[in-house]
C-alpha atoms as a PDB file:
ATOM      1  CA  UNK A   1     215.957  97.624  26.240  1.00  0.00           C
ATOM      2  CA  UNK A   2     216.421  93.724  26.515  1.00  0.00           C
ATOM      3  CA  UNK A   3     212.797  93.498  25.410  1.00  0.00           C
ATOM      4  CA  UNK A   4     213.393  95.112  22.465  1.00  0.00           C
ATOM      5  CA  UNK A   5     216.266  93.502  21.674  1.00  0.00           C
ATOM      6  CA  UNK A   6     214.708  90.108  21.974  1.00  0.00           C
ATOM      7  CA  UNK A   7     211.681  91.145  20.179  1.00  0.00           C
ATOM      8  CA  UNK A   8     214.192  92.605  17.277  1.00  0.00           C
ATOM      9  CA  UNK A   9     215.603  88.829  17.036  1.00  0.00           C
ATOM     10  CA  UNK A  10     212.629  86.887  17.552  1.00  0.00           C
ATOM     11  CA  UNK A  11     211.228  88.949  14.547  1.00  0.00           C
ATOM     12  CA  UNK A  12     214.812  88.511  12.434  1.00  0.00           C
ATOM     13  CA  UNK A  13     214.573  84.600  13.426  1.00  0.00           C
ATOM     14  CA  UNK A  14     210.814  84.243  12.631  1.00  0.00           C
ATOM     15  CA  UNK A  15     211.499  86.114   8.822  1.00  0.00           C
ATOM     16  CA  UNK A  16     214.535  83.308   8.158  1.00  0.00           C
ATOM     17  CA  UNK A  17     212.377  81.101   9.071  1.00  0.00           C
ATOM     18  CA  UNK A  18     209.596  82.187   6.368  1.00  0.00           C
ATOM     19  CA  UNK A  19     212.421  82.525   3.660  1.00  0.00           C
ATOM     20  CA  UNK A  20     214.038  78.685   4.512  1.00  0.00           C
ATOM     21  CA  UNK A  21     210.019  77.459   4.167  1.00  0.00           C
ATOM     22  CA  UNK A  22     209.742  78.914   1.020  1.00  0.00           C
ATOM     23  CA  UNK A  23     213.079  77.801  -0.085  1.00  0.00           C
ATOM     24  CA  UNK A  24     213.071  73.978   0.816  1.00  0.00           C
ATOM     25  CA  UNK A  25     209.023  74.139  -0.245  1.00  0.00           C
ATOM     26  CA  UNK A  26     210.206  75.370  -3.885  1.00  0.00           C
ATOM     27  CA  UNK A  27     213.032  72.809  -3.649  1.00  0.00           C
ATOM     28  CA  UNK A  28     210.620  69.850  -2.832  1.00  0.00           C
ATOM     29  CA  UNK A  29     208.761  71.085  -5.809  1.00  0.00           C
ATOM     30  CA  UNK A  30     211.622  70.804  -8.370  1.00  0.00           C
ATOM     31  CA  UNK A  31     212.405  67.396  -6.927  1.00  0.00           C
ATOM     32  CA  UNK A  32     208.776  65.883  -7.187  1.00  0.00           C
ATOM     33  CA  UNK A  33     208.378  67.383 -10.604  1.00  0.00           C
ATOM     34  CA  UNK A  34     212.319  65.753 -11.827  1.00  0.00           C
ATOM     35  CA  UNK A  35     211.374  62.357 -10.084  1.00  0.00           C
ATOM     36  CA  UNK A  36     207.861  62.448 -11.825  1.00  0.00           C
ATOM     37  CA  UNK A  37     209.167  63.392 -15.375  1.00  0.00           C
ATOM     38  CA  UNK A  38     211.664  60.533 -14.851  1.00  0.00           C
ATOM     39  CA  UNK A  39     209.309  57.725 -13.518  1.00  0.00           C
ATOM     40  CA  UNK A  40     207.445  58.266 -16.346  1.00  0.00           C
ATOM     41  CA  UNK A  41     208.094  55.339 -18.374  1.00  0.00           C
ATOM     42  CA  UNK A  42     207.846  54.359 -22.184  1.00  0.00           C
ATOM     43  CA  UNK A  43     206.557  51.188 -23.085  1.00  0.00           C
ATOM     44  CA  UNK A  44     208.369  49.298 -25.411  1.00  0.00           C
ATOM     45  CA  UNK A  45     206.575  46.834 -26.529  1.00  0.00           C
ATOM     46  CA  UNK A  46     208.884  45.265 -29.075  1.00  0.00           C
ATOM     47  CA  UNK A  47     206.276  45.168 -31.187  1.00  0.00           C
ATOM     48  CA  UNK A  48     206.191  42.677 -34.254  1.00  0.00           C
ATOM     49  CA  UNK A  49     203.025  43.291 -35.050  1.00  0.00           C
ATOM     50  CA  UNK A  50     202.012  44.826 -38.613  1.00  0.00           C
ATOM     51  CA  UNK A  51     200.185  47.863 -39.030  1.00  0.00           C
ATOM     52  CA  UNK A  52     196.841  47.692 -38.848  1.00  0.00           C
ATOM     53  CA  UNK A  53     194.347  50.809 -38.795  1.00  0.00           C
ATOM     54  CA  UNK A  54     192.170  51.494 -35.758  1.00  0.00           C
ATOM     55  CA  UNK A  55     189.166  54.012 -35.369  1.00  0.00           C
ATOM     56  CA  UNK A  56     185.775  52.866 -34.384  1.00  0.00           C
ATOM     57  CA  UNK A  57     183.323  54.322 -32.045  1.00  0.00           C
ATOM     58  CA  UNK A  58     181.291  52.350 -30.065  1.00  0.00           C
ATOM     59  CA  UNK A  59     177.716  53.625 -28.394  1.00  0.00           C
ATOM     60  CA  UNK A  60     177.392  52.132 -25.422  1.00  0.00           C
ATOM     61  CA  UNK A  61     173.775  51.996 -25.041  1.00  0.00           C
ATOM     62  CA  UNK A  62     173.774  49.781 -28.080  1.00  0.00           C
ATOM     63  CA  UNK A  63     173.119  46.108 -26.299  1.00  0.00           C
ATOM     64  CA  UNK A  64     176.026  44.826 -28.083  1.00  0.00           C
ATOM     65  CA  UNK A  65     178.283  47.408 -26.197  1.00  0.00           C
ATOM     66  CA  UNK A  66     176.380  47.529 -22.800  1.00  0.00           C
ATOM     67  CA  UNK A  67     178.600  45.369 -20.803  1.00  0.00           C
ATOM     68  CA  UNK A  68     181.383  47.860 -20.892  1.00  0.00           C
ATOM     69  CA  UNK A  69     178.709  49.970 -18.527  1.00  0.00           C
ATOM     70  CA  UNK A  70     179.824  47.572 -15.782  1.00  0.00           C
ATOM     71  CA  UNK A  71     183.335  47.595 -14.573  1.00  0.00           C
ATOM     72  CA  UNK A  72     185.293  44.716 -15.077  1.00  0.00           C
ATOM     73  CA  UNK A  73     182.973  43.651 -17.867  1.00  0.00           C
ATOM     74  CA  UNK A  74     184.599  42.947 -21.508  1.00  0.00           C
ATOM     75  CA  UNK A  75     183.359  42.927 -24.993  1.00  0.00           C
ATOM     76  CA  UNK A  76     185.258  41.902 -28.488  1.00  0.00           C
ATOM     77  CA  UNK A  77     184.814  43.523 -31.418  1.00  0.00           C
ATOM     78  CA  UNK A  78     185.482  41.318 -34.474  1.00  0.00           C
ATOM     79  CA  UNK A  79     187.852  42.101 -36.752  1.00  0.00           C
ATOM     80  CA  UNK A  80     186.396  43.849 -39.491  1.00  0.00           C
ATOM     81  CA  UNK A  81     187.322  47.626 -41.297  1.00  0.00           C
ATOM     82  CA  UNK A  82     189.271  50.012 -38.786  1.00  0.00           C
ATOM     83  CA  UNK A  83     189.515  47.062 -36.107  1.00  0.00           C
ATOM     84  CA  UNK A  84     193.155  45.704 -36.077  1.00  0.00           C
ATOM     85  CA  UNK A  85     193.739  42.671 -37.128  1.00  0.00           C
ATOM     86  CA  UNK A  86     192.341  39.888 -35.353  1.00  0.00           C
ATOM     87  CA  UNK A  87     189.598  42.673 -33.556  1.00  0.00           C
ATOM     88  CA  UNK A  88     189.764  44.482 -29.997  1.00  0.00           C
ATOM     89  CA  UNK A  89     189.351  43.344 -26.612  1.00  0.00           C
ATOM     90  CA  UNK A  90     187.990  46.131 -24.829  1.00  0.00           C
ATOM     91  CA  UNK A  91     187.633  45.769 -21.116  1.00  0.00           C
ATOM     92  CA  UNK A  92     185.935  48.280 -18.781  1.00  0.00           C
ATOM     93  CA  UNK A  93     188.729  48.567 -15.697  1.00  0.00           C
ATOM     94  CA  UNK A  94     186.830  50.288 -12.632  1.00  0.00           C
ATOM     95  CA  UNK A  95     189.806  52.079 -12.200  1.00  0.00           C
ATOM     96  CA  UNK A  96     191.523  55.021 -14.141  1.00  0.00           C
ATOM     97  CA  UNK A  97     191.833  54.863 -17.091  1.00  0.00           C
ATOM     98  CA  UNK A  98     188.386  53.373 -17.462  1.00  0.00           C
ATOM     99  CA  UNK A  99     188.362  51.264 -19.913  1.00  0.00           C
ATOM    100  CA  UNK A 100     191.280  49.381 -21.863  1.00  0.00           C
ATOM    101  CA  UNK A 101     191.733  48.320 -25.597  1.00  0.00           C
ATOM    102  CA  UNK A 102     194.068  45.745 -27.303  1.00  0.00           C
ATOM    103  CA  UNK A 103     194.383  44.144 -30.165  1.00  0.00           C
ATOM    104  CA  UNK A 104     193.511  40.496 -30.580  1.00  0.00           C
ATOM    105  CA  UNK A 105     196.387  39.132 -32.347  1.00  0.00           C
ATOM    106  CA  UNK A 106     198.935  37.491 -30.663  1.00  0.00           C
ATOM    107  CA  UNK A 107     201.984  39.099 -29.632  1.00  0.00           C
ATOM    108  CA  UNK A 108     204.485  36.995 -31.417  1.00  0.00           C
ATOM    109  CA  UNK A 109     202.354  37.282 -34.683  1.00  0.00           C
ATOM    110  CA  UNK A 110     202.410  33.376 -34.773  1.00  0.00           C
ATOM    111  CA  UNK A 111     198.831  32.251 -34.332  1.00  0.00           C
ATOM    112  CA  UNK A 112     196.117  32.648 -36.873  1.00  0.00           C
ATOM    113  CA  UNK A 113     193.650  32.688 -34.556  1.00  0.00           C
ATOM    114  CA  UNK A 114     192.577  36.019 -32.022  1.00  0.00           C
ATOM    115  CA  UNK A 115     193.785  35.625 -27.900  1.00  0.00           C
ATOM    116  CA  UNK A 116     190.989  34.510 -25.843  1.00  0.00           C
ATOM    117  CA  UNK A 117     190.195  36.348 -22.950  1.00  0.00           C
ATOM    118  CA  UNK A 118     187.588  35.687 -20.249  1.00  0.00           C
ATOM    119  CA  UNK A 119     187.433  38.145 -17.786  1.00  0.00           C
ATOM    120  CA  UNK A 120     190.149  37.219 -15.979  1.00  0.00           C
ATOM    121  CA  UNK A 121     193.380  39.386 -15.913  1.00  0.00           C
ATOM    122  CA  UNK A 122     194.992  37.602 -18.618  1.00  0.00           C
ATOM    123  CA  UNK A 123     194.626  37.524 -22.593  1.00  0.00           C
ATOM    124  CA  UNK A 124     195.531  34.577 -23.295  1.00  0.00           C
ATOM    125  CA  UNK A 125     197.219  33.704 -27.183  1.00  0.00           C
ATOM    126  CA  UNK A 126     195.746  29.673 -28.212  1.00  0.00           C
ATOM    127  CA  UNK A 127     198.752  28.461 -30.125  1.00  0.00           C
ATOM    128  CA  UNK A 128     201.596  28.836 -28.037  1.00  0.00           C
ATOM    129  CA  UNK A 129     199.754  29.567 -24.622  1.00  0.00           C
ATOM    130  CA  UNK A 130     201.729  32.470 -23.994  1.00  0.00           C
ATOM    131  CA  UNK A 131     199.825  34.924 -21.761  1.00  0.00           C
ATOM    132  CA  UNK A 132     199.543  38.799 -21.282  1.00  0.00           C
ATOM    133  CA  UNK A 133     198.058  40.919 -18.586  1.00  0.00           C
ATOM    134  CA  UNK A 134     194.845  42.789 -19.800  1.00  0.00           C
ATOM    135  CA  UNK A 135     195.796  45.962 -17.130  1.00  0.00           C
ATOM    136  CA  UNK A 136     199.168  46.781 -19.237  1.00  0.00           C
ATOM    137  CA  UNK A 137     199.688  44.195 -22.166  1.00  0.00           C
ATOM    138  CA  UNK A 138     202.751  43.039 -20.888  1.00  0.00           C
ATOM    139  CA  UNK A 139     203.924  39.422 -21.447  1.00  0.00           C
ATOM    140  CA  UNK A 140     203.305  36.929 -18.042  1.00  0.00           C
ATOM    141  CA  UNK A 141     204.808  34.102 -19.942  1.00  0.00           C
ATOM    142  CA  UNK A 142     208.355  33.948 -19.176  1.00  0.00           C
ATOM    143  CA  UNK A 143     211.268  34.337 -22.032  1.00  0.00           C
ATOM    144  CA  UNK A 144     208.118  36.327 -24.054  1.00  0.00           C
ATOM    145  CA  UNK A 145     209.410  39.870 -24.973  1.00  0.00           C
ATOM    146  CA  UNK A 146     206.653  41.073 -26.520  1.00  0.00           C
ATOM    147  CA  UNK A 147     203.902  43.035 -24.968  1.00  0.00           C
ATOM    148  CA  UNK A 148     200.046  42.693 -26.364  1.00  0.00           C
ATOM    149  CA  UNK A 149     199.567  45.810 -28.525  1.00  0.00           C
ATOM    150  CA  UNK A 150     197.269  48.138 -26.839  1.00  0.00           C
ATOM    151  CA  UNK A 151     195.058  50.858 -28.149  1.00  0.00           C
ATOM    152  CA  UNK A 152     194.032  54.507 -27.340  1.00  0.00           C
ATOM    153  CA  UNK A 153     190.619  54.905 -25.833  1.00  0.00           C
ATOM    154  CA  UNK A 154     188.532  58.176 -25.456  1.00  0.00           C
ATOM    155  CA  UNK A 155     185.453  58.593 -23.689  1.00  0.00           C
ATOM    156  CA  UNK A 156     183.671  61.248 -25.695  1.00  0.00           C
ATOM    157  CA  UNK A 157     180.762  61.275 -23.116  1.00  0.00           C
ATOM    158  CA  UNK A 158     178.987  58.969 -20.564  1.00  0.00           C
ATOM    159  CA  UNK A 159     177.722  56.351 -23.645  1.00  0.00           C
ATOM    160  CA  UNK A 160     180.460  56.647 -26.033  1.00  0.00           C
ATOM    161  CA  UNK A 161     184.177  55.651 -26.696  1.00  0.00           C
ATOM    162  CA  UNK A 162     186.484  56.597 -29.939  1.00  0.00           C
ATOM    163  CA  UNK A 163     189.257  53.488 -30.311  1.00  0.00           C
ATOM    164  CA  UNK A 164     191.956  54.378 -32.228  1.00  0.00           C
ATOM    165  CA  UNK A 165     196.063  53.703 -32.893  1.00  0.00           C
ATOM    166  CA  UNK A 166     197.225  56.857 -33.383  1.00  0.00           C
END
């Protein structure tokens, strides 16, 4: 009769059990999914910027476009029709997202003349020498609120990419 009874309580025990593991696992759920819809962040780039449209493709067998094959690697595209206003500096990352696009112009809209960048991890604006990080945009020049304006990229397949702003 003992047996049974402990048998009877290991089963009650071992069901509570279950239920409080499905509980806190539905629970950790709800918290991971809050935290992640709150660390997503906006980026406001307190941009000053005027509009400019954007929506080229680029093949990337073309030789002009090759380099972005490599990662790390970085082409510009002049400005021109559909290319922002001062061009694009598109840079292939290695990492996810694969490749990155901004626009040329400097940030502060106070320079005639496109940033310069040179493979380094900076885009770097020649009249006031502020600087920008080419992984986000934002400003690495201190007192400099505004972040490098940064386009959408799609890879379509393997050898092309769709550049726009909207």
């Amino acid at each position: 009769m003992r047996f049974n009874t402990n048998v009877q309580n290991i089963c009650k025990l071992h069901s509570f059990i279950i239920k409080l593991h499905t509980i806190t696992m539905r629970t950790l759920f709800l918290l991971l999914l809050i935290a992640t819809l709150f660390s997503c962040e906006k980026n406001e780039t307190n941009d000053i910027l005027p509009y400019a449209p954007v929506d080229i493709t680029l093949n990337l067998n073309l030789p002009l476009y090759q380099k972005l094959k490599t990662p790390t690697e970085w082409v510009y595209v002049e400005k021109g029709a559909n290319r922002g206003l001062q061009g694009i500096i598109i840079q292939s990352t290695g990492l996810t997202p694969p490749f990155k696009a901004f626009e040329a112009a400097c940030p502060n809209n106070d320079c005639a003349s496109p940033m310069v960048f040179d493979g380094s991890l900076k885009m770097k604006c020649p009249c006031d020498k502020s600087e920008y990080s080419i992984l986000d945009g934002s400003p690495q020049t201190s007192g400099n609120p505004h972040f490098a304006r940064e386009y959408r990229v799609n890879q379509i397949n393997p050898s092309t990419l769709i550049i726009t702003n909207n």
